[in-house]
Protein backbone atom coordinates (compact mmCIF):
# COMPACT_ATOMS: atom_id res chain seq x y z
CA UNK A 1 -40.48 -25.64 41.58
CA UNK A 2 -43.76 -24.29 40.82
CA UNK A 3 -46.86 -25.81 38.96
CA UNK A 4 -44.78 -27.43 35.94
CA UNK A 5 -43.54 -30.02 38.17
CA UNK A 6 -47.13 -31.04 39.78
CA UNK A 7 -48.32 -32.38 35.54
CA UNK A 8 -44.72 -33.40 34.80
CA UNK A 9 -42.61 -36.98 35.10
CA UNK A 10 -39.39 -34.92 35.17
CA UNK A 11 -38.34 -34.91 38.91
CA UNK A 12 -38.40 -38.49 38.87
CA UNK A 13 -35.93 -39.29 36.17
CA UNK A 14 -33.38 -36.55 37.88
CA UNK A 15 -30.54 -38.42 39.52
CA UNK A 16 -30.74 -39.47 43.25
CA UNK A 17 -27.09 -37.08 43.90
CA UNK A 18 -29.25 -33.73 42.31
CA UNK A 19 -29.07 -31.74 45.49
CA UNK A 20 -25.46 -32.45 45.38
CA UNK A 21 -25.09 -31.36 41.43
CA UNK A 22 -27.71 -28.36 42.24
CA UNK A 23 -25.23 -27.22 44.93
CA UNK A 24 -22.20 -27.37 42.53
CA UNK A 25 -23.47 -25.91 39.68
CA UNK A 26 -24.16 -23.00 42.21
CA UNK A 27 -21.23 -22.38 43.81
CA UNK A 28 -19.35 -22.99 40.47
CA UNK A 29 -21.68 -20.05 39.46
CA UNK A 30 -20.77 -18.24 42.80
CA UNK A 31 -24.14 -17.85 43.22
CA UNK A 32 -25.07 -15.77 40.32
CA UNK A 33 -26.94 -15.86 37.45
CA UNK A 34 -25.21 -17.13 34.55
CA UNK A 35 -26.90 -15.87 31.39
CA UNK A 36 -25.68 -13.59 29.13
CA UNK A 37 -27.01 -9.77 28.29
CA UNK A 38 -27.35 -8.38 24.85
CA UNK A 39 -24.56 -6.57 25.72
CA UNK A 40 -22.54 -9.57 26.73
CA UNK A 41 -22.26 -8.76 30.40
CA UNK A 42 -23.39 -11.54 32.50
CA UNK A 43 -26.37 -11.13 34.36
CA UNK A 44 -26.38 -9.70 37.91
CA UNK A 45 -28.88 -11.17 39.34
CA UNK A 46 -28.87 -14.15 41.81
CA UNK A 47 -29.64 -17.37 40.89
CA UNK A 48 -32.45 -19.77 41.67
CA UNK A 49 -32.82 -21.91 39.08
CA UNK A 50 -30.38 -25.34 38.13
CA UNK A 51 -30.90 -25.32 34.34
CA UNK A 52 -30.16 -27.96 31.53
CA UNK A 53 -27.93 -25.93 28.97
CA UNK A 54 -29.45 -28.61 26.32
CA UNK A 55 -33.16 -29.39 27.11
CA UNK A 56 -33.30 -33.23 28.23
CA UNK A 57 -31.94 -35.88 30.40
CA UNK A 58 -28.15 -34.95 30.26
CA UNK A 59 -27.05 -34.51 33.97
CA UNK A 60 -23.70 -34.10 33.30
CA UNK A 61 -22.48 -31.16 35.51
CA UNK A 62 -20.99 -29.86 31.80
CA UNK A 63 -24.50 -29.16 30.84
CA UNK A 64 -26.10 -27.76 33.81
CA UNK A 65 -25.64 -23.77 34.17
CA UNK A 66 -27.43 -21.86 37.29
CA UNK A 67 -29.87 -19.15 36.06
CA UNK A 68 -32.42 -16.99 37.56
CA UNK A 69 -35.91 -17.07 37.47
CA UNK A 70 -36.57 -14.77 35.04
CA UNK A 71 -33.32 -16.01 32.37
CA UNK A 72 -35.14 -19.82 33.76
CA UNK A 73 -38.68 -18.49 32.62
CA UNK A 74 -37.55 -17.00 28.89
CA UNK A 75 -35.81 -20.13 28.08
CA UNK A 76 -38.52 -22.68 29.32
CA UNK A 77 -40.71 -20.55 27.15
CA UNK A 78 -38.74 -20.56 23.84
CA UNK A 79 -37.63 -24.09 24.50
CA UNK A 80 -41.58 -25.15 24.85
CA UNK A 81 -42.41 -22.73 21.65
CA UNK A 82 -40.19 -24.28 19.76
CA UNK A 83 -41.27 -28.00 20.76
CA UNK A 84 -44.74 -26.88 19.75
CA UNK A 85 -43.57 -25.75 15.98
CA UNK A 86 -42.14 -29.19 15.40
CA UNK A 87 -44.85 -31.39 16.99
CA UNK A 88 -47.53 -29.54 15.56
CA UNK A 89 -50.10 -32.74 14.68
CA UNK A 90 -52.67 -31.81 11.68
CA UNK A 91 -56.16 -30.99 12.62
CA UNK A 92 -58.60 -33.26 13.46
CA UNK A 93 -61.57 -30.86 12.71
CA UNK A 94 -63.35 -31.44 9.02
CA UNK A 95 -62.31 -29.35 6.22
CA UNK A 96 -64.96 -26.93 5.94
CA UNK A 97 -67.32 -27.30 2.92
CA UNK A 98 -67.34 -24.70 0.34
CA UNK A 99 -70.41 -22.71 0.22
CA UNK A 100 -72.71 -23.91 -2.31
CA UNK A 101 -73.00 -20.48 -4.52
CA UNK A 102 -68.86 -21.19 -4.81
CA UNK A 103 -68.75 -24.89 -6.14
């Protein structure tokens, strides 16, 4: 589970029966990767990962789909990118002064 779990609240809030969805959502899965290729093929790779289709706290087996680690990494990384472009807080730093010779 990696570093992002040591900083994060999220293993707490997952539901006491998780091993138990984990385990479905697997075997649903048959033990494969679930994304999709550009080419529309599914991936071949074995899964690792129990991912939320919809980023949150929705445990509902209907949006958990079993990924692997690198399909897990890319969308953890878009999903964070794009929580940064809509929490983006202005800057605290001073606007900078306009040189004197330009007022």
């Amino acid at each position: 589970m990696g570093e992002q779990w040591s900083a994060s609240t999220r293993k707490q809030r997952l539901p006491r029966d998780w091993d138990e969805r984990r385990t479905t959502v697997r075997d649903r899965a048959g033990g494969r990767c679930q994304a999709t290729m550009r080419d529309g093929t599914r991936c071949v790779e074995v899964g690792t990962d129990c991912d939320h289709i919809v980023h949150g706290d929705n445990h509902a087996l209907s949006n958990l789909q079993w990924l692997c680690s690198w399909h897990h990494d890319k969308k953890t990384a878009r999903e964070a990118l794009e929580a940064r472009r809509f929490t983006r807080v202005p800057s605290a730093r001073k606007p900078r002064e306009k040189h004197p010779g330009l007022r």
